[in-house]
Structure formats: structure tokens, C-alpha cells
Protein backbone atom coordinates (compact mmCIF):
# COMPACT_ATOMS: atom_id res chain seq x y z
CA UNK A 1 -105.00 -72.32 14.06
CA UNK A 2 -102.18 -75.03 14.52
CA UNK A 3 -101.08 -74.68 11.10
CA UNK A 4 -101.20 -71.13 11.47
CA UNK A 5 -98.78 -70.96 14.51
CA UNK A 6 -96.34 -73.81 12.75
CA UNK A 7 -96.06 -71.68 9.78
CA UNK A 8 -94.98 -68.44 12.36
CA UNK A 9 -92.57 -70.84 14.43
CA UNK A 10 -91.59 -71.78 10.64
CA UNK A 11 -91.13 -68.30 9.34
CA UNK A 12 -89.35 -66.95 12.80
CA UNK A 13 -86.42 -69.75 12.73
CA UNK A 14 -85.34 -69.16 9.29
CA UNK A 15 -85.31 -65.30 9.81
CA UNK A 16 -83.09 -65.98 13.06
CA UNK A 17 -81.19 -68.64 11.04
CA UNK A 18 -80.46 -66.38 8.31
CA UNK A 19 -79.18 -63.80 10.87
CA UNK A 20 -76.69 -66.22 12.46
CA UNK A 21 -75.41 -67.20 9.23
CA UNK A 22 -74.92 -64.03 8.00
CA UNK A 23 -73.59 -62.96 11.24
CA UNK A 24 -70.95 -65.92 11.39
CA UNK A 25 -69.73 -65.09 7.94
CA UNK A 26 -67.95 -61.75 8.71
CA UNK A 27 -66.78 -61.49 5.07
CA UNK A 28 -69.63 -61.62 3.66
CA UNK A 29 -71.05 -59.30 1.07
CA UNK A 30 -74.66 -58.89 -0.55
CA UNK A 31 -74.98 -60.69 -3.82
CA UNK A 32 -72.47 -63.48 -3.32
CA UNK A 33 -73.10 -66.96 -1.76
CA UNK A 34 -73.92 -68.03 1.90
CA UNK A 35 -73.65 -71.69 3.07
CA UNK A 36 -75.24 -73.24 5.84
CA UNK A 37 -73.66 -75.80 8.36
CA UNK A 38 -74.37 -78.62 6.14
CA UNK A 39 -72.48 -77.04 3.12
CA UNK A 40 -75.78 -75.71 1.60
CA UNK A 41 -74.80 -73.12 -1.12
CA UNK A 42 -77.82 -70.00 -1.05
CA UNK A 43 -77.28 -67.47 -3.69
CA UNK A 44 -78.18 -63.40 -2.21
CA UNK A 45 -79.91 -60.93 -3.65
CA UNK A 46 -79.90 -57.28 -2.16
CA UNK A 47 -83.31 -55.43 -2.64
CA UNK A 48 -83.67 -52.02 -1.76
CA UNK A 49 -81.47 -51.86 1.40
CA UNK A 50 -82.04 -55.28 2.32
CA UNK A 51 -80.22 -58.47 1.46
CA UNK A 52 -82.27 -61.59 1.09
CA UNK A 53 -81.50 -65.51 0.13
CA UNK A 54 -82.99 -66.46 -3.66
CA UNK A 55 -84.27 -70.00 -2.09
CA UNK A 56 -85.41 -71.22 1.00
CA UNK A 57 -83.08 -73.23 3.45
CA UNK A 58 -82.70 -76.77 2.77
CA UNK A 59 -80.71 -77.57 6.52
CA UNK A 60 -82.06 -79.79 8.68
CA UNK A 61 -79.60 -79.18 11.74
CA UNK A 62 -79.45 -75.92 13.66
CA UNK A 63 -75.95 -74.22 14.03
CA UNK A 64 -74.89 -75.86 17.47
CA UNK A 65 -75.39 -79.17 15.75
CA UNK A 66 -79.49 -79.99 16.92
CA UNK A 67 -82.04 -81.44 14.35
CA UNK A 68 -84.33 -79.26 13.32
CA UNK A 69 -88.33 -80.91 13.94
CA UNK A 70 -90.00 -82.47 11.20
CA UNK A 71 -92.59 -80.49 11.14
CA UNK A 72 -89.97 -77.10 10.40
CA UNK A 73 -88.75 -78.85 7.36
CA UNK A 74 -90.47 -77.16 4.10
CA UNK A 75 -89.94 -80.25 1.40
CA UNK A 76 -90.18 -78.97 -2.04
């Protein structure tokens, strides 16, 4: 049940991480690059109507500069 809830918490801050960078890169366009505030590169991909990243995020601090937890961190 924990892991279960982790794995939502997980899957909810990368959705709402994706939307802010997205959101703070106002020239952005579907199909190029995004980077992250750590200067991670993420290639995009538009399906359908929707635009998606081809990899998962690799930052380990939030936007306004706070660590993400540990257990948030997806190691590959």
C-alpha cells in the first residue's frame, strides 16, 4: 500500500513538473528539447494531440531550488 501511494506521489510531481517546465519555456514547441533547472536536456515527442518527454526526469531539485526526497528519485 506504501509503495503504492509513493509511486502516485511519484507519478503526480513529474506530471506537475513537466507542466512548470513547459509553462516557463514560453517558446517552446512540441518535438524540440526541454531542460530542467539543472541543465537536463529531455527530447519531446507529440502523440496524438499531446506532447510528452522521451525519458523520465533525471532532476533532483524542484524549480524554487528544494531537493527533491530520496524516495522521488527513480535511479535507472
Amino acid at each position: 500500500m506504501k509503495m503504492m501511494i509513493k509511486r502516485r506521489c511519484f507519478l503526480i510531481t513529474v506530471i506537475l513538473m513537466t507542466a512548470g517546465i513547459l509553462a516557463a519555456q514560453s517558446d517552446f514547441t512540441c518535438g524540440g528539447n526541454v531542460n530542467d533547472v539543472e541543465g537536463n536536456v529531455y527530447e519531446t515527442v507529440k502523440i496524438g494531440s499531446l506532447c510528452w518527454m522521451t525519458s523520465n526526469m533525471r532532476t533532483k531539485t524542484y524549480n524554487d531550488g528544494r531537493e527533491v526526497p530520496a524516495a522521488m528519485i527513480y535511479e535507472s
